[in-house]
N, C-alpha and C. Protein backbone atom coordinates (compact mmCIF):
# COMPACT_ATOMS: atom_id res chain seq x y z
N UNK A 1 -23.61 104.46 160.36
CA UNK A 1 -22.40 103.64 160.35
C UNK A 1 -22.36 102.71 159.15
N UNK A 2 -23.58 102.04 158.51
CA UNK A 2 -23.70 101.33 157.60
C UNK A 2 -22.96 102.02 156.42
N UNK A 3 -23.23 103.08 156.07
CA UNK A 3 -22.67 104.09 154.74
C UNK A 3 -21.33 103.76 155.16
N UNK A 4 -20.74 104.79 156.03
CA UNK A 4 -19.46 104.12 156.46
C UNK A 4 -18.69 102.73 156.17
N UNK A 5 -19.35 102.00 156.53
CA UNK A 5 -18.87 100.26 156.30
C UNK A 5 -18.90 100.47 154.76
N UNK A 6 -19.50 100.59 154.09
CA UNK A 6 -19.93 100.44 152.74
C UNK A 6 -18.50 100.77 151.70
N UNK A 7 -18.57 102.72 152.45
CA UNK A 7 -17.68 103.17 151.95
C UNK A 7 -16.35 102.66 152.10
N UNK A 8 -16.11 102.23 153.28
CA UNK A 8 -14.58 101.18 153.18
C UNK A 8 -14.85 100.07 152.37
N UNK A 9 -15.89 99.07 152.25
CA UNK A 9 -15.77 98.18 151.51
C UNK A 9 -15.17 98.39 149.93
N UNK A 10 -16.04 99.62 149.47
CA UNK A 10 -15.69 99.98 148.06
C UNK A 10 -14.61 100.29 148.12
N UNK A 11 -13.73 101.31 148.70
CA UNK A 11 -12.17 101.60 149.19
C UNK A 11 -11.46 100.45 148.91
N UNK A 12 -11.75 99.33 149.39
CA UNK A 12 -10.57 98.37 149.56
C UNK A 12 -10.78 97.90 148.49
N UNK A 13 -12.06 97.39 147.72
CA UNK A 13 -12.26 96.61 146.48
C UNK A 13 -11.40 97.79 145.38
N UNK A 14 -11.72 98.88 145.45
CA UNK A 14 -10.89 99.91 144.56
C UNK A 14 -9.20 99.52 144.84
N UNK A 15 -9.04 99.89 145.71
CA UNK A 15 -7.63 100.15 145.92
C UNK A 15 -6.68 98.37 145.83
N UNK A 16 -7.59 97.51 146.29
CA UNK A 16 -7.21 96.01 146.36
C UNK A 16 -6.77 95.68 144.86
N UNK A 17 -7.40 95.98 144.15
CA UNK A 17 -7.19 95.95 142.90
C UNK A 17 -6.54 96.25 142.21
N UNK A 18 -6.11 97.41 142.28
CA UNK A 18 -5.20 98.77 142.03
C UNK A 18 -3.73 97.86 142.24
N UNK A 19 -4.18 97.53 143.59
CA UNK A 19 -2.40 96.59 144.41
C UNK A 19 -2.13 95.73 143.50
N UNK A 20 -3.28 94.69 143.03
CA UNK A 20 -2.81 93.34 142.24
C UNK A 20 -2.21 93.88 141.05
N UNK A 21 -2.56 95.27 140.40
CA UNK A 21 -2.13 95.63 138.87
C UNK A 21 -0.66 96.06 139.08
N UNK A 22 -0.51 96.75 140.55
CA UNK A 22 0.94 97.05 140.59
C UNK A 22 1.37 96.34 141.01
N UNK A 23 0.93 94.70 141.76
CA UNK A 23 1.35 94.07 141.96
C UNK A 23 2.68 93.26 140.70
N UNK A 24 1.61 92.84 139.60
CA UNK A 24 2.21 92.52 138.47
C UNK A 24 3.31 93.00 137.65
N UNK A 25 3.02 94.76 138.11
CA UNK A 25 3.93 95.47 136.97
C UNK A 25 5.06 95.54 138.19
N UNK A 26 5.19 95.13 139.35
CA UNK A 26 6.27 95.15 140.08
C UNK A 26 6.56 97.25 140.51
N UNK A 27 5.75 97.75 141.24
CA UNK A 27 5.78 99.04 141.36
C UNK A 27 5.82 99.12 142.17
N UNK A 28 6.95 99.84 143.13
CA UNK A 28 7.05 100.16 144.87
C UNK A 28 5.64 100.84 145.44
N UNK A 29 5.07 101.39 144.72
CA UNK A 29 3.67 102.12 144.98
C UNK A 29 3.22 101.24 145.49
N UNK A 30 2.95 99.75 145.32
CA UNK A 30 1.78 98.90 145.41
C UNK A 30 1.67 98.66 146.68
N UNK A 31 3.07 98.66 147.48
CA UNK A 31 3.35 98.44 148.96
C UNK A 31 2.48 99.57 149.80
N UNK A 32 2.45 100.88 149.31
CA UNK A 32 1.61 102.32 149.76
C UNK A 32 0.27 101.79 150.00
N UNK A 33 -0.18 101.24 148.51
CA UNK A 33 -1.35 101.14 148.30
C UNK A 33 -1.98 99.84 149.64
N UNK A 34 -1.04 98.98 149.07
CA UNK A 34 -1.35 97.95 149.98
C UNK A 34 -1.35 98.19 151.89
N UNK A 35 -0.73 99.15 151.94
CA UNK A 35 -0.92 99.87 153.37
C UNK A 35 -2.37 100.46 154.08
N UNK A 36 -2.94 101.33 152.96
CA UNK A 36 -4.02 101.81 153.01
C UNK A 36 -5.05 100.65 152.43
N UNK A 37 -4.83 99.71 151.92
CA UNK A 37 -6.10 98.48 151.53
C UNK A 37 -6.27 97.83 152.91
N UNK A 38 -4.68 97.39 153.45
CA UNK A 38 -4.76 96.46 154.69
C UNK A 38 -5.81 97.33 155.97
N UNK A 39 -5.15 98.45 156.11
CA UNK A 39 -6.02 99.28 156.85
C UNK A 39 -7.55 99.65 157.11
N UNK A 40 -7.76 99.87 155.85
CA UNK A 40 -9.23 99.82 155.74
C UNK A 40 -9.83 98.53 155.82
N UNK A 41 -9.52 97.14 155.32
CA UNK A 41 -9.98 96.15 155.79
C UNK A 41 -9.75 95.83 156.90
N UNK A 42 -8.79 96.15 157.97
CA UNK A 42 -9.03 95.30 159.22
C UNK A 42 -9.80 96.68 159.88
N UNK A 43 -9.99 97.73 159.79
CA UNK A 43 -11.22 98.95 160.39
C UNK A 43 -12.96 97.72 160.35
N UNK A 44 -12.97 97.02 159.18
CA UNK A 44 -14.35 97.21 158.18
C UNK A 44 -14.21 95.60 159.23
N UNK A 45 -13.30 94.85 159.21
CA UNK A 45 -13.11 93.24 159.95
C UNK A 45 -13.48 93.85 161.53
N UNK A 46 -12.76 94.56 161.59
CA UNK A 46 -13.02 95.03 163.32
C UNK A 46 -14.17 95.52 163.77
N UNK A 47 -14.86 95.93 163.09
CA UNK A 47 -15.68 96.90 163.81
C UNK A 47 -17.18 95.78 163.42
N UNK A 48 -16.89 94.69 162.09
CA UNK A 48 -18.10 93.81 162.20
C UNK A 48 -17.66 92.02 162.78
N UNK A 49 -16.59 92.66 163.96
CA UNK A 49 -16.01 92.11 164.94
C UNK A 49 -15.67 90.46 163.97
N UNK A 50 -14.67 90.33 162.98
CA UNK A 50 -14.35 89.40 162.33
C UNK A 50 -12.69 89.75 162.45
N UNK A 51 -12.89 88.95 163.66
CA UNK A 51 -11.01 89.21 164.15
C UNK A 51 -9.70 88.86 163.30
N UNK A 52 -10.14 87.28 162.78
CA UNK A 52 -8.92 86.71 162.20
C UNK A 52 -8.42 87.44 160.98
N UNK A 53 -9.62 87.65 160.29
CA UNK A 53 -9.66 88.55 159.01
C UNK A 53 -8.63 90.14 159.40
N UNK A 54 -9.40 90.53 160.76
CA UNK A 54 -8.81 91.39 161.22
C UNK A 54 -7.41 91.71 161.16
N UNK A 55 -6.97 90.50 161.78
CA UNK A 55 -5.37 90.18 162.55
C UNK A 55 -4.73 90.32 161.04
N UNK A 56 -5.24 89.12 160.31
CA UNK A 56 -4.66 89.12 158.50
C UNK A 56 -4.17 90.27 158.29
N UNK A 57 -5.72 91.21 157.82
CA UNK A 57 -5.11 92.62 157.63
C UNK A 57 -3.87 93.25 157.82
N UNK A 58 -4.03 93.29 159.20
CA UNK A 58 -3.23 94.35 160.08
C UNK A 58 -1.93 93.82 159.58
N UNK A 59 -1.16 92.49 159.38
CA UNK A 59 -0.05 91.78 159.07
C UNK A 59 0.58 92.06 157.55
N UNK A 60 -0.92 92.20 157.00
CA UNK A 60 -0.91 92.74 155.69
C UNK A 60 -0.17 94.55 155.38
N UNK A 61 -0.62 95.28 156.95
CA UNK A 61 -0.19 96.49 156.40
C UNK A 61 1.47 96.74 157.16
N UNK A 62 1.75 95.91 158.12
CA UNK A 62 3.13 95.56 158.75
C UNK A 62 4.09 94.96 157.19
N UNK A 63 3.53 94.06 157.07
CA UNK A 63 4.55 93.43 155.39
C UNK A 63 4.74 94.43 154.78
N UNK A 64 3.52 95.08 154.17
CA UNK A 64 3.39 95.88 153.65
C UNK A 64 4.97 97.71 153.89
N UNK A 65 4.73 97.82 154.60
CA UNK A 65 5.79 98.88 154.94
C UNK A 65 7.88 97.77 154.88
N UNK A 66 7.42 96.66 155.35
CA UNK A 66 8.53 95.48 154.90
C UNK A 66 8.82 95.59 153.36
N UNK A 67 8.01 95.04 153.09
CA UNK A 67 7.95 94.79 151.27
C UNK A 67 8.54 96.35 150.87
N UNK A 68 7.90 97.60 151.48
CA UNK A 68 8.86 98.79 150.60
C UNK A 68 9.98 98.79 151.03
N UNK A 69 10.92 98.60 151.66
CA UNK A 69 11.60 98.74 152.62
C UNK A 69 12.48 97.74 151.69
N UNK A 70 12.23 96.45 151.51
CA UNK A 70 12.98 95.27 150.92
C UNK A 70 13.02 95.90 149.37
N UNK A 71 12.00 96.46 148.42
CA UNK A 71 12.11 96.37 147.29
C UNK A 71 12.67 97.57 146.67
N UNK A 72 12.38 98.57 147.70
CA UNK A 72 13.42 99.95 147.79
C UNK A 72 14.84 99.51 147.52
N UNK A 73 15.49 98.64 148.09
CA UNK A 73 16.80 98.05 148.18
C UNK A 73 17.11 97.51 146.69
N UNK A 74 15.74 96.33 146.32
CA UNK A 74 16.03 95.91 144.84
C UNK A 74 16.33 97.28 143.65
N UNK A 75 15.38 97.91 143.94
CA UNK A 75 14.96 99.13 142.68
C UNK A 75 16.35 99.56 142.58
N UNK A 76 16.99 100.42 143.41
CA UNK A 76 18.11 100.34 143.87
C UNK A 76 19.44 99.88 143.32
N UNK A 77 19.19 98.50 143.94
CA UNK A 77 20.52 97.80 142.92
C UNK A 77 20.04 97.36 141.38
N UNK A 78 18.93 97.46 141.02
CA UNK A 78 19.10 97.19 139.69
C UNK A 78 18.43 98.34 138.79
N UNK A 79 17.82 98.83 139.08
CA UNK A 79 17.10 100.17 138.41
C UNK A 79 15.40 100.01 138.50
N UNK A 80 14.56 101.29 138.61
CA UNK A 80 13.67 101.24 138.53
C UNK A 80 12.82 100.98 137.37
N UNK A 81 11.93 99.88 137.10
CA UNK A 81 11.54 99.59 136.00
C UNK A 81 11.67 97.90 135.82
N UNK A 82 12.52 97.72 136.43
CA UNK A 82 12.90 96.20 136.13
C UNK A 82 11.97 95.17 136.88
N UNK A 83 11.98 94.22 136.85
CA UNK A 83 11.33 93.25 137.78
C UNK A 83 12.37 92.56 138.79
N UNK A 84 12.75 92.67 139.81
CA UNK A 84 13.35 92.00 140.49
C UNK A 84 13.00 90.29 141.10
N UNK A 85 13.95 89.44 140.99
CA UNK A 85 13.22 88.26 141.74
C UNK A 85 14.71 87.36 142.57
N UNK A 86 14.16 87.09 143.85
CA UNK A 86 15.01 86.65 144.54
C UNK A 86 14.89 84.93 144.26
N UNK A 87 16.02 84.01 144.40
CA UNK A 87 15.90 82.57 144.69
C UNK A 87 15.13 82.21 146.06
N UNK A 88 14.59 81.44 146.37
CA UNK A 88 13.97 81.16 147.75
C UNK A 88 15.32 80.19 148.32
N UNK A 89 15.44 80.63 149.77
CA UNK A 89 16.90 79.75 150.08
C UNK A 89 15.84 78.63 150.66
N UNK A 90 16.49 77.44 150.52
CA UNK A 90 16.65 76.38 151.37
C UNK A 90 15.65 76.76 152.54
N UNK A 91 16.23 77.08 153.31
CA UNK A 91 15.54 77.66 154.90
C UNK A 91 14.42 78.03 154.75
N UNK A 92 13.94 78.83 153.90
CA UNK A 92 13.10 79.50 153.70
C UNK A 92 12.29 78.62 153.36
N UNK A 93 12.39 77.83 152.59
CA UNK A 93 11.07 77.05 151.89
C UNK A 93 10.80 75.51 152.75
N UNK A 94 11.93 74.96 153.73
CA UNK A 94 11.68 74.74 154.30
C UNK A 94 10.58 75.02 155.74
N UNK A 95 11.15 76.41 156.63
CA UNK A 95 10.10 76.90 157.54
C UNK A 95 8.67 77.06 156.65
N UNK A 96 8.63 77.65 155.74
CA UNK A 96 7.82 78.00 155.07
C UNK A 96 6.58 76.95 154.76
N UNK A 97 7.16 75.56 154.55
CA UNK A 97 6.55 74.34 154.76
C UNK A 97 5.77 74.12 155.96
N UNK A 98 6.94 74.27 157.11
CA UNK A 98 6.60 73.68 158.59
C UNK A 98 5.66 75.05 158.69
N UNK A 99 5.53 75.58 158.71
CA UNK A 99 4.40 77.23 158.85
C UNK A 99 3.19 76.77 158.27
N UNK A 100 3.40 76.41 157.20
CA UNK A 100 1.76 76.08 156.50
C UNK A 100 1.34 74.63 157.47
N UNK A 101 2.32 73.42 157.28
CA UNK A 101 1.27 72.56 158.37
C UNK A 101 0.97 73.29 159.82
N UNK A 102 1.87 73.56 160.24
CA UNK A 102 1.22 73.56 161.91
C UNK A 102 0.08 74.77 161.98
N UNK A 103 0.69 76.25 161.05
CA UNK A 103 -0.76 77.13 161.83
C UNK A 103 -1.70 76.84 160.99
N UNK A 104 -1.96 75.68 159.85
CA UNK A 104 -2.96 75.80 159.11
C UNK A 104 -3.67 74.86 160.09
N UNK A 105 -2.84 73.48 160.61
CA UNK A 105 -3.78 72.73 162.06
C UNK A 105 -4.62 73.28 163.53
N UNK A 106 -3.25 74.30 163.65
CA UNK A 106 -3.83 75.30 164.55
C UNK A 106 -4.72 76.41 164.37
N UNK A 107 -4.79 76.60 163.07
CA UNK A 107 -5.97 77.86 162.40
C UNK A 107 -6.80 76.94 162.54
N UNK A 108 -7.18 75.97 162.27
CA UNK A 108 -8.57 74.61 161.81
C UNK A 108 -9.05 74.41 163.17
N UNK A 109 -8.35 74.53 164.55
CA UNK A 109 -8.93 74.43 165.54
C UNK A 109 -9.50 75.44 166.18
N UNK A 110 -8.41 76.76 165.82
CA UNK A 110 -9.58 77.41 166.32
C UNK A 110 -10.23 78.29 165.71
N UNK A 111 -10.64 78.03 164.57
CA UNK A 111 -11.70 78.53 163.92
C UNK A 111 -13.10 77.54 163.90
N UNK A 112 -12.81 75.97 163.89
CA UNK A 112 -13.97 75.53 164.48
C UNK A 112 -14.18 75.69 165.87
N UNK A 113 -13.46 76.00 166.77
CA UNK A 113 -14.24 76.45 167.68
C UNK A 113 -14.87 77.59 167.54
N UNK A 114 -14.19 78.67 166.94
CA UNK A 114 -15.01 80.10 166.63
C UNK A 114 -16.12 80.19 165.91
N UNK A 115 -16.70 78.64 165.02
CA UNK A 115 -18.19 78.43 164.70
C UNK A 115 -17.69 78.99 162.85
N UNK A 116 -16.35 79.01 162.74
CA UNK A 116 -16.19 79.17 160.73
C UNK A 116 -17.45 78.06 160.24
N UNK A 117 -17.48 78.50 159.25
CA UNK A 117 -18.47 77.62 157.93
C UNK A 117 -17.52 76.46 157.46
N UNK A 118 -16.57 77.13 157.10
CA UNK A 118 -14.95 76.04 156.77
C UNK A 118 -13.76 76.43 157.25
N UNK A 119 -13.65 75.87 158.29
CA UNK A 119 -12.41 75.64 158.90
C UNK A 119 -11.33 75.08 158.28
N UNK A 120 -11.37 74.48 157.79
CA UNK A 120 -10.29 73.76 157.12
C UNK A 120 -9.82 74.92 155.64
N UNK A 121 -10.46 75.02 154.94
CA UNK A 121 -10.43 76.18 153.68
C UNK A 121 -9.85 77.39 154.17
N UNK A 122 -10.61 77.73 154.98
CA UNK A 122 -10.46 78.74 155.61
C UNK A 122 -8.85 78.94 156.31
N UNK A 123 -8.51 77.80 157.23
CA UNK A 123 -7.19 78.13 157.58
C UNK A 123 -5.76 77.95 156.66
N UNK A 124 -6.41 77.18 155.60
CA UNK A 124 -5.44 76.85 154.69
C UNK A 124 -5.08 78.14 153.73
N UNK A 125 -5.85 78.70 153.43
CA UNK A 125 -6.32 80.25 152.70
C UNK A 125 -5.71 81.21 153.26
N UNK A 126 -5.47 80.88 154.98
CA UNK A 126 -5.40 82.40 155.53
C UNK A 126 -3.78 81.87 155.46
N UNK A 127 -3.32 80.39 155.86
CA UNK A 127 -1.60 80.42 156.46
C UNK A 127 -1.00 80.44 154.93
N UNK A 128 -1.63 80.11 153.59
CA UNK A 128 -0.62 80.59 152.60
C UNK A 128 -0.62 81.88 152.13
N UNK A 129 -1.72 82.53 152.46
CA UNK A 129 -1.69 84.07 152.09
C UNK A 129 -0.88 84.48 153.25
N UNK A 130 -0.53 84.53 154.28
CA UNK A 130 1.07 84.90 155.34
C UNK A 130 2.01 84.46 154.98
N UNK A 131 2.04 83.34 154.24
CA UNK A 131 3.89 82.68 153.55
C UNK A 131 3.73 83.83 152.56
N UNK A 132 2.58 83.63 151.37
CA UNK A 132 2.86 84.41 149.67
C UNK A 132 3.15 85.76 150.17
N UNK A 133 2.60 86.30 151.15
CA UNK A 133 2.88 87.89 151.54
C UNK A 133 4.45 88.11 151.72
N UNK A 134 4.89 87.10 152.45
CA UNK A 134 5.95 86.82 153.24
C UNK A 134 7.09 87.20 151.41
N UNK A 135 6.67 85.73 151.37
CA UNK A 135 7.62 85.90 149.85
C UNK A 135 6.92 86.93 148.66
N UNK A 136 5.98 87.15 148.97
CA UNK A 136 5.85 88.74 148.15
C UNK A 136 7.57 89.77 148.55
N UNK A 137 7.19 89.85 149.10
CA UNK A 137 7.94 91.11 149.95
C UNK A 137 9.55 90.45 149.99
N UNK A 138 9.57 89.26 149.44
CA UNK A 138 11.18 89.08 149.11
C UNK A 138 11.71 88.72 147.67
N UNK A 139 10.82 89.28 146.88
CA UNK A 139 10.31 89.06 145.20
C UNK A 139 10.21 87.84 145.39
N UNK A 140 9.86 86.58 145.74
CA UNK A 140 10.29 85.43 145.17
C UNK A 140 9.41 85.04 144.13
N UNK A 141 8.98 84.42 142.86
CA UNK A 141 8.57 83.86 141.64
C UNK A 141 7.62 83.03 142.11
N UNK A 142 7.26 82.23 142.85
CA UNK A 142 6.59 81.05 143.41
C UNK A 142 5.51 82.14 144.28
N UNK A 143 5.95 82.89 144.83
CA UNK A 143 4.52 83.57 145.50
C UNK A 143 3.11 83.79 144.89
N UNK A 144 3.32 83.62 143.53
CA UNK A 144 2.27 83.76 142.78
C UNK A 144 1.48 82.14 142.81
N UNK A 145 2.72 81.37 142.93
CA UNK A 145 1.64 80.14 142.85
C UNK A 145 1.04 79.91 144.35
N UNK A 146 1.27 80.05 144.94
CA UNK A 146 0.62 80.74 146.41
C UNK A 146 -0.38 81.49 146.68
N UNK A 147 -0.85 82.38 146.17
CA UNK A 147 -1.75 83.12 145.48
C UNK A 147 -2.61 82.20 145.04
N UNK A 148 -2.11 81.74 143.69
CA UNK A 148 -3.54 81.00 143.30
C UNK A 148 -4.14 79.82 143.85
N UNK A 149 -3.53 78.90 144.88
CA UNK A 149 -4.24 77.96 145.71
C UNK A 149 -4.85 78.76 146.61
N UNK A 150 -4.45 80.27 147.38
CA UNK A 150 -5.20 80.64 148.54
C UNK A 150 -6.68 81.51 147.86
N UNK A 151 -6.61 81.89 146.47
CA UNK A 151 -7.22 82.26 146.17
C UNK A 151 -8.33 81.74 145.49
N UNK A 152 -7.96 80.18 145.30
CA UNK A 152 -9.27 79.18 144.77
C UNK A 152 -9.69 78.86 146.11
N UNK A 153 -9.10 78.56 147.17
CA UNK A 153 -9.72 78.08 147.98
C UNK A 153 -10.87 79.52 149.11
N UNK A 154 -10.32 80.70 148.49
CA UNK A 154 -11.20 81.53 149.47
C UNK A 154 -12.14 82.00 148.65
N UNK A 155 -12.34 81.82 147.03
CA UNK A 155 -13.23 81.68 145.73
C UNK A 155 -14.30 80.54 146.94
N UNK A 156 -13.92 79.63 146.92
CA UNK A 156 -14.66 78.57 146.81
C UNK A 156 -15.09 78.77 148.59
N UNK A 157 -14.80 79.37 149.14
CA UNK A 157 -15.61 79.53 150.69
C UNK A 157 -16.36 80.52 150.44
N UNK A 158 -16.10 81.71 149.45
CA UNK A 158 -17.22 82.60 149.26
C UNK A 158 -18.47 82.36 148.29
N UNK A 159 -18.24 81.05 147.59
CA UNK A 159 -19.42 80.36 146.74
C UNK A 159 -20.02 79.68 148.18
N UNK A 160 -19.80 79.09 148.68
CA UNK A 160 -19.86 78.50 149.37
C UNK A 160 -21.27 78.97 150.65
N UNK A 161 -20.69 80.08 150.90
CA UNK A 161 -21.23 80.90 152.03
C UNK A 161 -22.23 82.08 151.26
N UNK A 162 -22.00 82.23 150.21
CA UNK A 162 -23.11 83.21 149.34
C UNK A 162 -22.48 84.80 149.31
N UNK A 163 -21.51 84.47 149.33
CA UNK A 163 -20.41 85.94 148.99
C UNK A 163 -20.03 86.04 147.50
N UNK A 164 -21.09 85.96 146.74
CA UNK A 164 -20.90 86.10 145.43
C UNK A 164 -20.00 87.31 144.78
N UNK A 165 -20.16 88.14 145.31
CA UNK A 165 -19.41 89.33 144.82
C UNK A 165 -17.53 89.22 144.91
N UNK A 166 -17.85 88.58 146.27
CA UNK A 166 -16.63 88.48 146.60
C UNK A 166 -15.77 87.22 146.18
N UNK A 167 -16.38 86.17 145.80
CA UNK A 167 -15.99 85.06 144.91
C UNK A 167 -15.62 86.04 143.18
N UNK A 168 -16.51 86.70 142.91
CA UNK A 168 -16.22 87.59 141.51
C UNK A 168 -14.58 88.02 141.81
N UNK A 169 -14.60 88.53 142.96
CA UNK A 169 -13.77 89.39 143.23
C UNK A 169 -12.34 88.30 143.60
N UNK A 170 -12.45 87.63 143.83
CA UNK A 170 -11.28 86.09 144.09
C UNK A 170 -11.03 85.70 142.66
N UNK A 171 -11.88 85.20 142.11
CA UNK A 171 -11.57 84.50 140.38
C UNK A 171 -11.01 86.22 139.82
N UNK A 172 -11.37 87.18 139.98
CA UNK A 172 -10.39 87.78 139.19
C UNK A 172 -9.05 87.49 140.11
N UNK A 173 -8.87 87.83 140.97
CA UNK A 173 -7.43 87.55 141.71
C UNK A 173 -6.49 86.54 141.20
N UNK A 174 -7.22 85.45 141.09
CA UNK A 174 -6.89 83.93 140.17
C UNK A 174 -6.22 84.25 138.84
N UNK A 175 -6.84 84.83 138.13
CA UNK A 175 -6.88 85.28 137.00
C UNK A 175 -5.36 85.91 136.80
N UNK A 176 -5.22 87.24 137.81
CA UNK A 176 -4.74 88.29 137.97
C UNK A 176 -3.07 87.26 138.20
N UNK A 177 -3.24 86.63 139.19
CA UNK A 177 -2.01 85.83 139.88
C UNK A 177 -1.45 84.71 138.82
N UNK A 178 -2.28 83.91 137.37
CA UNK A 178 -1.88 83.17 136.66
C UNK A 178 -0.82 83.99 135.71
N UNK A 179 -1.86 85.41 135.90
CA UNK A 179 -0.92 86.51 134.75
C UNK A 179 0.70 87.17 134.95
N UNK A 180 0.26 87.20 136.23
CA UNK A 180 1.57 87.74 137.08
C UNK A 180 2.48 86.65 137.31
N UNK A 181 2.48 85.35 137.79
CA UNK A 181 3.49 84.26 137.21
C UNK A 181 4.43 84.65 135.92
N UNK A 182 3.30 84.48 135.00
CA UNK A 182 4.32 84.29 133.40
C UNK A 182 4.78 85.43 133.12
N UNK A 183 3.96 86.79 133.97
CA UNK A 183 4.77 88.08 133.72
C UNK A 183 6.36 87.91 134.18
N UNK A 184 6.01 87.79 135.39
CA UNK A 184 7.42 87.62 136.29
C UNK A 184 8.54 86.77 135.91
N UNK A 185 7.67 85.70 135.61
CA UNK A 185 8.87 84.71 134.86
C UNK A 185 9.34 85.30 133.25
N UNK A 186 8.64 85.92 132.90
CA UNK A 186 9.20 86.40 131.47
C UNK A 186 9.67 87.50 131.63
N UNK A 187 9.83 88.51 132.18
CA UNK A 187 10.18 89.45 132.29
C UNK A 187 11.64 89.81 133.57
N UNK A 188 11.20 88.93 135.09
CA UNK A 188 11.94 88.98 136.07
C UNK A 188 13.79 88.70 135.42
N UNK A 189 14.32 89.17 136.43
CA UNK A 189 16.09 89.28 136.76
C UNK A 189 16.27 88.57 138.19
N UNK A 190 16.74 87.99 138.35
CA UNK A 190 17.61 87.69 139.64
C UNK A 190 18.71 88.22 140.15
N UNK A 191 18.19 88.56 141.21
CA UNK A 191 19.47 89.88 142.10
C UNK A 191 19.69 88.99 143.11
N UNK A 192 21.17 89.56 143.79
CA UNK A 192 21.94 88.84 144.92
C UNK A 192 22.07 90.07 145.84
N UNK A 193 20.88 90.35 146.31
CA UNK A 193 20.95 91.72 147.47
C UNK A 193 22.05 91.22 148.89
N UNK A 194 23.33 91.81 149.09
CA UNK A 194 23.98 91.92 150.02
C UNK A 194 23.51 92.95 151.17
N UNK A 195 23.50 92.68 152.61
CA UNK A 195 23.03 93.63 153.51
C UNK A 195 24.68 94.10 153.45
């Protein structure tokens, strides 16, 4: 079973990666990809019974089929190739607010009860990576800066805890998400998708 575990680990670090590059270049693929990354990580979370991580996942590969679904629509109205980017309404960045305080209070409780290393990092990490996904999947421009706070702060729980590889594997993300900002902003269009 160990080989197994292994072999998903490398899977997702392959393919995770793969997502952030099409992430940047804005490619409906990345949503595919990101289907089969989410998957294999909540298999590899589940089975070394690390639920929350788990649950993440799984939300990850639900958006995921969202996000094609939403950006299918952009490609669409503006052509394939382009970068699409939506305004964030009002509402949105409001809930979006009230979402990060309350489940990041309610992630902090019960993950110290579940015995986390950092509870606090930890829930803050997991409730903006569910907003940035969120506004992934509705192009918005700011998801990237979302990204890079959830991704210093889960850098810094894997220094932390001796997940070196996987801190490697966060600072590139960092990296990856500073790049994809100024891509997006230099490159992105703003569309007014009508249902």
């Amino acid at each position: 079973m160990d080989t197994v575990i292994q072999a998903i680990e490398i899977f997702a670090a392959v393919t995770g990666v793969l997502y952030v590059v099409l992430e940047i270049l804005q490619k409906n693929s990345m949503w595919v990809v990101g289907i089969l990354t989410g998957a294999a990580c909540a298999f590899e979370f589940a089975v070394t019974h690390v639920w929350a991580s788990m649950g993440l996942n799984l939300y990850y590969v639900v958006m995921s089929v969202i996000g094609l679904v939403q950006w299918r629509k952009a490609s669409e109205a503006m052509g394939e190739g382009e970068i699409h980017l939506a305004r964030i309404p009002k509402a949105v960045a409001i809930w979006s607010a009230v979402l990060f305080v309350v489940g990041s209070l309610v992630l902090m409780q019960v993950l110290r009860i579940s015995g986390d290393p950092a509870p606090r990092l930890d829930a803050v990490a997991v409730t903006l990576s569910i907003i940035a996904t969120w506004w992934l999947a509705q192009s918005y421009l700011q998801q990237w800066l979302l990204w890079i706070v959830a991704d210093i702060f889960t850098t810094t729980i894997c220094l932390t805890t001796g997940q070196y590889w996987m801190a490697v594997l966060y600072t590139a993300y960092i990296a990856s998400a500073v790049y994809g900002y100024f891509h997006w902003k230099r490159r992105g269009k703003y569309l007014s998708l009508k249902d």
